[in-house]
C-alpha atoms as a PDB file:
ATOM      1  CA  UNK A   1     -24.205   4.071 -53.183  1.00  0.00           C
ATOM      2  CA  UNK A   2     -22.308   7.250 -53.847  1.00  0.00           C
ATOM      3  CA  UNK A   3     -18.218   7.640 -52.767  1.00  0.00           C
ATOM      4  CA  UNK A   4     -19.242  10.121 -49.954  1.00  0.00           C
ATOM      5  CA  UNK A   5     -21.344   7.497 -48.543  1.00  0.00           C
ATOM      6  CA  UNK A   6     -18.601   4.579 -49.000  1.00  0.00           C
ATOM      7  CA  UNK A   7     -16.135   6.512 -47.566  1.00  0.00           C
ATOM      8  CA  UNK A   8     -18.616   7.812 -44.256  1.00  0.00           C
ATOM      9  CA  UNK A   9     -19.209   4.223 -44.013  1.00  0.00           C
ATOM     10  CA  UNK A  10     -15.547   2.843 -43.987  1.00  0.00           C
ATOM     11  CA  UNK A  11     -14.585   6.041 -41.741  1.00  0.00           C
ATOM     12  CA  UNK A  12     -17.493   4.723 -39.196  1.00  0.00           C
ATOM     13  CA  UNK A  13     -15.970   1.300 -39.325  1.00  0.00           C
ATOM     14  CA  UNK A  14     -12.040   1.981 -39.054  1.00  0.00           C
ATOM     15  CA  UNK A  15     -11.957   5.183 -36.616  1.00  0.00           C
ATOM     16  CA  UNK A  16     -12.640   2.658 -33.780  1.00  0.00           C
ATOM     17  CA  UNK A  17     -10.173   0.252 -33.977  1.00  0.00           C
ATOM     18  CA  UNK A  18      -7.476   3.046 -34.397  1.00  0.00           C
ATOM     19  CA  UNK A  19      -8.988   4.061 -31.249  1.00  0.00           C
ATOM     20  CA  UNK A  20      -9.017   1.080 -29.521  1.00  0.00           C
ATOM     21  CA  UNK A  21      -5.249   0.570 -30.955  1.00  0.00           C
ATOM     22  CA  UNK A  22      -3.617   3.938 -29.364  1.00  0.00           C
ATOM     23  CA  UNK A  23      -1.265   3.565 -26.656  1.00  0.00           C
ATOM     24  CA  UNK A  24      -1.577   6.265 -23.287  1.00  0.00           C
ATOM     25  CA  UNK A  25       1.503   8.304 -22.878  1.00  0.00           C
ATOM     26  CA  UNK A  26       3.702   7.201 -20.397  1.00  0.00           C
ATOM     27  CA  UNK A  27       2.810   8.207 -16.949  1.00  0.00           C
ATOM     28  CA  UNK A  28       5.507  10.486 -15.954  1.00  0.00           C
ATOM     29  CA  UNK A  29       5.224  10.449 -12.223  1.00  0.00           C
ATOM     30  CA  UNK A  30       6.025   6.484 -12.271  1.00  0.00           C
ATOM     31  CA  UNK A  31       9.061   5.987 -10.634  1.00  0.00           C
ATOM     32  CA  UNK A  32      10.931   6.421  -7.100  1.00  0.00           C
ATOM     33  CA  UNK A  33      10.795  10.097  -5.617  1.00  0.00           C
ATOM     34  CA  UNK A  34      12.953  11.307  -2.576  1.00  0.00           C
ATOM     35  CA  UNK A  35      12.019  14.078  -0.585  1.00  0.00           C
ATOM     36  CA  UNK A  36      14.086  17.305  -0.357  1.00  0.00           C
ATOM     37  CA  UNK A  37      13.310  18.792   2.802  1.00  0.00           C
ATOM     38  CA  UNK A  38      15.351  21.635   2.346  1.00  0.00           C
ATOM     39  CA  UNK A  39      13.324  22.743  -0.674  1.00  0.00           C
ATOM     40  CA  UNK A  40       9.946  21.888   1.077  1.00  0.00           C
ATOM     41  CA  UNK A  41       7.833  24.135   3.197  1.00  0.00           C
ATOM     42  CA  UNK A  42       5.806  23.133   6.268  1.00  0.00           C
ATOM     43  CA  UNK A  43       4.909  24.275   9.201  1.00  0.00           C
ATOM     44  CA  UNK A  44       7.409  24.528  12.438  1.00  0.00           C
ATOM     45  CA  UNK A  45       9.269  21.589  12.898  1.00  0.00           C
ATOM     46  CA  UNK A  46       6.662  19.282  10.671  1.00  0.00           C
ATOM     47  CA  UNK A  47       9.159  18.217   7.659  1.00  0.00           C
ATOM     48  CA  UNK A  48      10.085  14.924   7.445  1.00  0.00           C
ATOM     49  CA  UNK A  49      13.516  13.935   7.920  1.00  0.00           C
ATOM     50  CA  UNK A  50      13.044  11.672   4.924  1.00  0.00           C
ATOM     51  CA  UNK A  51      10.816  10.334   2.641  1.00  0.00           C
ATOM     52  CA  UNK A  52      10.665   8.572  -0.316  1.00  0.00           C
ATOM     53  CA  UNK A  53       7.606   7.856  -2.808  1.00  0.00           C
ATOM     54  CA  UNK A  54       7.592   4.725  -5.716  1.00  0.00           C
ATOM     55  CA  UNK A  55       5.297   4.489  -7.991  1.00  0.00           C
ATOM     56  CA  UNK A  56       4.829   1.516 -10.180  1.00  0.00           C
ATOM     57  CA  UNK A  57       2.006   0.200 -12.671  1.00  0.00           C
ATOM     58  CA  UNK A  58      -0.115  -2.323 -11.632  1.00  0.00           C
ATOM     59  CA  UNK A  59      -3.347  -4.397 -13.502  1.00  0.00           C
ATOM     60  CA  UNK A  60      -5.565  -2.668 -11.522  1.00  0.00           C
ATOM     61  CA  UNK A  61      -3.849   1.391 -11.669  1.00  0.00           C
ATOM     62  CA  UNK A  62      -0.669   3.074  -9.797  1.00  0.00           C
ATOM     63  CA  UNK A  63       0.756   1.565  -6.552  1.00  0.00           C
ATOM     64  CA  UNK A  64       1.731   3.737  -4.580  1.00  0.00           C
ATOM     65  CA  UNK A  65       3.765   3.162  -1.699  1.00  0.00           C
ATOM     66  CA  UNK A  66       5.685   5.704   0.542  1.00  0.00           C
ATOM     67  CA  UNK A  67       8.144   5.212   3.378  1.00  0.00           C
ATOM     68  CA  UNK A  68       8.778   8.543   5.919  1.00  0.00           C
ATOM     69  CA  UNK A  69      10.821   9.187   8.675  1.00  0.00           C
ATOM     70  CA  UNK A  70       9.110  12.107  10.603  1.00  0.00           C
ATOM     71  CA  UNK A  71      11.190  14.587  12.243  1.00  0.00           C
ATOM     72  CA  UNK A  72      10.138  13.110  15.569  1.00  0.00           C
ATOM     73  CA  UNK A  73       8.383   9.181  16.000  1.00  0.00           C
ATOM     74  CA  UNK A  74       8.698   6.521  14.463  1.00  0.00           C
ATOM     75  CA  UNK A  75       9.116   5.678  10.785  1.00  0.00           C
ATOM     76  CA  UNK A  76       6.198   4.485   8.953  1.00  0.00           C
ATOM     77  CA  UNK A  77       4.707   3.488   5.436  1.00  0.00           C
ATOM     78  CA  UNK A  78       1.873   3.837   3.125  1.00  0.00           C
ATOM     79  CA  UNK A  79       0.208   1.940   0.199  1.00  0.00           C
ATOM     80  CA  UNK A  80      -2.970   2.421  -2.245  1.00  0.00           C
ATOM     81  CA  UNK A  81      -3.387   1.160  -5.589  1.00  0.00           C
ATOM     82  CA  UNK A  82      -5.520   3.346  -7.871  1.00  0.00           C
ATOM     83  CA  UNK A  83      -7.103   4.819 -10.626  1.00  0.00           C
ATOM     84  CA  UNK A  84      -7.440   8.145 -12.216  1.00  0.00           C
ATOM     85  CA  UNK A  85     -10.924   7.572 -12.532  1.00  0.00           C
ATOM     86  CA  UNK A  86     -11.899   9.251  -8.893  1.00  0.00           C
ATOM     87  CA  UNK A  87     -13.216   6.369  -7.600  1.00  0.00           C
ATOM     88  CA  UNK A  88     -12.336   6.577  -4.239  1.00  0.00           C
ATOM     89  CA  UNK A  89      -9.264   3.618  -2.659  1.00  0.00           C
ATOM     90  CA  UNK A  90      -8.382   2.115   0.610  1.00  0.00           C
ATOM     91  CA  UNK A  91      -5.204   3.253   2.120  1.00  0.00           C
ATOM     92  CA  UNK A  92      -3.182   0.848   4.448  1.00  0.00           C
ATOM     93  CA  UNK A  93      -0.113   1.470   6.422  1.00  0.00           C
ATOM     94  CA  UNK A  94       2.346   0.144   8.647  1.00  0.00           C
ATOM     95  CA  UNK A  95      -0.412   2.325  11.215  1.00  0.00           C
ATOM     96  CA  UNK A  96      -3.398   0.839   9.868  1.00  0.00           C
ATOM     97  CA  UNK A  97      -6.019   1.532   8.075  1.00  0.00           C
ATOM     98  CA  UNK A  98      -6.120   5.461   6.798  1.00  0.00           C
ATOM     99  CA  UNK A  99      -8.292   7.809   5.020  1.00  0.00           C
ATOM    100  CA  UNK A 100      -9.336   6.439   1.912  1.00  0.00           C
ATOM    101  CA  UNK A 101      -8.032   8.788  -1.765  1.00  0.00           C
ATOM    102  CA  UNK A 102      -9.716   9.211  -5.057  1.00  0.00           C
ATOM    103  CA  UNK A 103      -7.234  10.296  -7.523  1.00  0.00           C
ATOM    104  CA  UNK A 104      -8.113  12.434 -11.059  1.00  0.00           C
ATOM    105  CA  UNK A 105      -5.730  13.408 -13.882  1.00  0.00           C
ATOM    106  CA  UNK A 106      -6.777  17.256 -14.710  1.00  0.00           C
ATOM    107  CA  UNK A 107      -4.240  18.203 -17.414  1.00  0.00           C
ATOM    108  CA  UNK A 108      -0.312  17.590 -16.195  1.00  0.00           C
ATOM    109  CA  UNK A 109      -1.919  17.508 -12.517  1.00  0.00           C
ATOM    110  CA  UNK A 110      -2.795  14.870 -10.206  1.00  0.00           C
ATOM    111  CA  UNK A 111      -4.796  15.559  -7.537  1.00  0.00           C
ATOM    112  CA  UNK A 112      -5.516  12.975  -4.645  1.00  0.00           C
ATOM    113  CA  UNK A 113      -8.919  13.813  -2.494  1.00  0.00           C
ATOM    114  CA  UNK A 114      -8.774  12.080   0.922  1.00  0.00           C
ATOM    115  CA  UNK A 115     -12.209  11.902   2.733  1.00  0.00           C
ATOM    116  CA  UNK A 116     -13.508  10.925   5.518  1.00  0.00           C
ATOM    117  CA  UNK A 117     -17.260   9.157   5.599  1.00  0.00           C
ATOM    118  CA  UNK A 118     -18.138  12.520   2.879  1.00  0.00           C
ATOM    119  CA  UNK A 119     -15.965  15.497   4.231  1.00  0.00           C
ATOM    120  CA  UNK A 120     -12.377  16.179   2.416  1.00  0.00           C
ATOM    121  CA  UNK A 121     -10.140  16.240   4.817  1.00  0.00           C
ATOM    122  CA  UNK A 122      -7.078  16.766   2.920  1.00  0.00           C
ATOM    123  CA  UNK A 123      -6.390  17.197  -1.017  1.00  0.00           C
ATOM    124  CA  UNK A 124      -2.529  17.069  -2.883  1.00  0.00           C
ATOM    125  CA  UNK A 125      -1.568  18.168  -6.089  1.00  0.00           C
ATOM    126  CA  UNK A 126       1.351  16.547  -7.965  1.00  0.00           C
ATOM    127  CA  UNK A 127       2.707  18.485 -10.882  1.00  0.00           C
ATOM    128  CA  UNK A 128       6.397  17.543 -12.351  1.00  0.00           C
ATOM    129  CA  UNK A 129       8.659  20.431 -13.763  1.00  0.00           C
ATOM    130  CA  UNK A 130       9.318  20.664 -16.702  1.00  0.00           C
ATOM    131  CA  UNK A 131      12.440  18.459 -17.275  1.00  0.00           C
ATOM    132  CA  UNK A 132       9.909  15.740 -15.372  1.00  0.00           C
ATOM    133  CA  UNK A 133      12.497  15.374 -12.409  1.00  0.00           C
ATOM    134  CA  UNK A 134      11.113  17.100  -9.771  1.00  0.00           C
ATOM    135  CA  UNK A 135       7.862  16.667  -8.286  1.00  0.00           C
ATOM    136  CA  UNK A 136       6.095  19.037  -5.746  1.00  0.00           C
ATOM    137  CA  UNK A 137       3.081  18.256  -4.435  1.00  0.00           C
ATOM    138  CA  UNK A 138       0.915  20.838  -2.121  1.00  0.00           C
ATOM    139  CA  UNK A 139      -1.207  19.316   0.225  1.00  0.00           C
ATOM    140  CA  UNK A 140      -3.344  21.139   1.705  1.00  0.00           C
ATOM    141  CA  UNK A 141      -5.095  19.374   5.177  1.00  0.00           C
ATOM    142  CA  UNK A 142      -8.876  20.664   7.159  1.00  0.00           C
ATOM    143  CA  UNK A 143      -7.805  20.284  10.789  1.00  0.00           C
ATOM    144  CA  UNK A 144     -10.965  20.809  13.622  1.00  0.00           C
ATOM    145  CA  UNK A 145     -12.455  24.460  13.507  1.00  0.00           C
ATOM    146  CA  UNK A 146     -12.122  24.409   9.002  1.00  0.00           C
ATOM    147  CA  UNK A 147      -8.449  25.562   9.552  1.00  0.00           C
ATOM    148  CA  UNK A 148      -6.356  24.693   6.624  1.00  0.00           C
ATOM    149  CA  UNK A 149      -3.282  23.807   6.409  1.00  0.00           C
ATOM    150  CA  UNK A 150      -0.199  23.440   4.115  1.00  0.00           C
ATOM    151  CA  UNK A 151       2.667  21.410   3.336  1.00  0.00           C
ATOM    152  CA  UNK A 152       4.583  21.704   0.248  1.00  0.00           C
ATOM    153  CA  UNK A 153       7.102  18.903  -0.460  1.00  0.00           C
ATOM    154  CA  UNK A 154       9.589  18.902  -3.077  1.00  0.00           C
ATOM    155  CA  UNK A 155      10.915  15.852  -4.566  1.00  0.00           C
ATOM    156  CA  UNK A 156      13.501  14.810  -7.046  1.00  0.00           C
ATOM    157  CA  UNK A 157      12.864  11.289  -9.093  1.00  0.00           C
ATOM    158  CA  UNK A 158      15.728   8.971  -7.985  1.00  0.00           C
ATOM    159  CA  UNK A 159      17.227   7.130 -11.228  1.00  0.00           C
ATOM    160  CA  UNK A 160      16.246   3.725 -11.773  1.00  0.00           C
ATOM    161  CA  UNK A 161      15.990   1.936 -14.757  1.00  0.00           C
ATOM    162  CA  UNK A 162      11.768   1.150 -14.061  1.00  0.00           C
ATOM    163  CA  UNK A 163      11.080   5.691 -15.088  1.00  0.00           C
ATOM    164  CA  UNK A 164       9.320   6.275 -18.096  1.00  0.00           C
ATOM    165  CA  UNK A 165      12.602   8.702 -18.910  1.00  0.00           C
ATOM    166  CA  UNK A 166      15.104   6.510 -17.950  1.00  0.00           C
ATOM    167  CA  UNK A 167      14.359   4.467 -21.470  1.00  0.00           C
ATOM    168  CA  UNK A 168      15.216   7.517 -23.038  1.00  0.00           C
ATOM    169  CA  UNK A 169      18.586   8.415 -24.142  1.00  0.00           C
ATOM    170  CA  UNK A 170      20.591  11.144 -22.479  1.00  0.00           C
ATOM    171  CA  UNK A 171      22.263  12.000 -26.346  1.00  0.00           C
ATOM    172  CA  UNK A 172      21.915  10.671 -29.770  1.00  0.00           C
ATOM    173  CA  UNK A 173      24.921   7.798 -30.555  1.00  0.00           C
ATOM    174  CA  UNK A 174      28.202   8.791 -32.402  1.00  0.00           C
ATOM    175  CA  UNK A 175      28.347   7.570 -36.300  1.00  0.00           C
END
């Protein structure tokens, strides 16, 4: 056996398991999120008075779970735990049961698809800034007659010691 074959071999056998042995990246948009609605655009009076978003890892992908106070009603809640493998999720809420989401990583952006039976009825796309403290995420919603429309809600990560950058330091230590 010749050296270029010994090596092609060994290369074939170790490539895997430094595959297998890479950690993801930290998923940046873990973490607790509250809504600024003085930075966020909807329609009329539609804003939320406030609203907060966690996001935690779980065994089986990201729980989400957000709490809103609408500008008018009552306050409610939302939960999914998913993937970023578009494979679409039951929602539940203090309301009920909602419109199920498929969520897909493309690049720095997530973007959740909400159906109903095989019609979108709403997508969002959640893209951090660049110092990975503010989130905005554009939603844009089908309402009867294929009108579309959009909210765009800015939100800055609240500190807590579960973020991804929170294990980071803020400066390197004195000597």
């Amino acid at each position: 056996m010749t050296k270029l074959q010994t090596s092609s071999i060994l290369c074939c056998l170790l490539i895997p398991s430094y595959i297998r042995g890479v950690e993801p990246a930290p998923d940046l948009f873990l973490g607790t999120w509250v809504l600024e609605p003085k930075a966020s655009h909807y329609p009329g009076n539609s804003c939320p008075k406030q609203m907060t978003i966690e996001m935690t890892r779980e065994t089986r992908g990201v729980h989400y779970h957000s709490h809103t106070q609408p500008s008018t009603g009552d306050a409610f809640d939302v939960d999914y735990i998913a993937n970023y493998n578009g494979k679409p999720v039951m929602v539940t809420g203090s309301k009920g049961i909602l419109l199920p989401v498929s969520l897909e990583r493309k690049g720095i952006t997530i973007i959740a698809t909400y159906r109903s039976a095989f019609q979108v009825m709403a997508t969002s796309q959640r893209v951090l800034s660049a110092d990975n403290n503010t989130m905005t995420i554009t939603t844009v919603s089908y309402v009867p007659m294929g009108t579309a429309v959009t909210n765009v809600g800015v939100y800055r990560r609240a500190p807590s010691s579960s973020s991804p950058l929170q294990a980071l330091p803020k400066q390197l230590p004195a000597f």
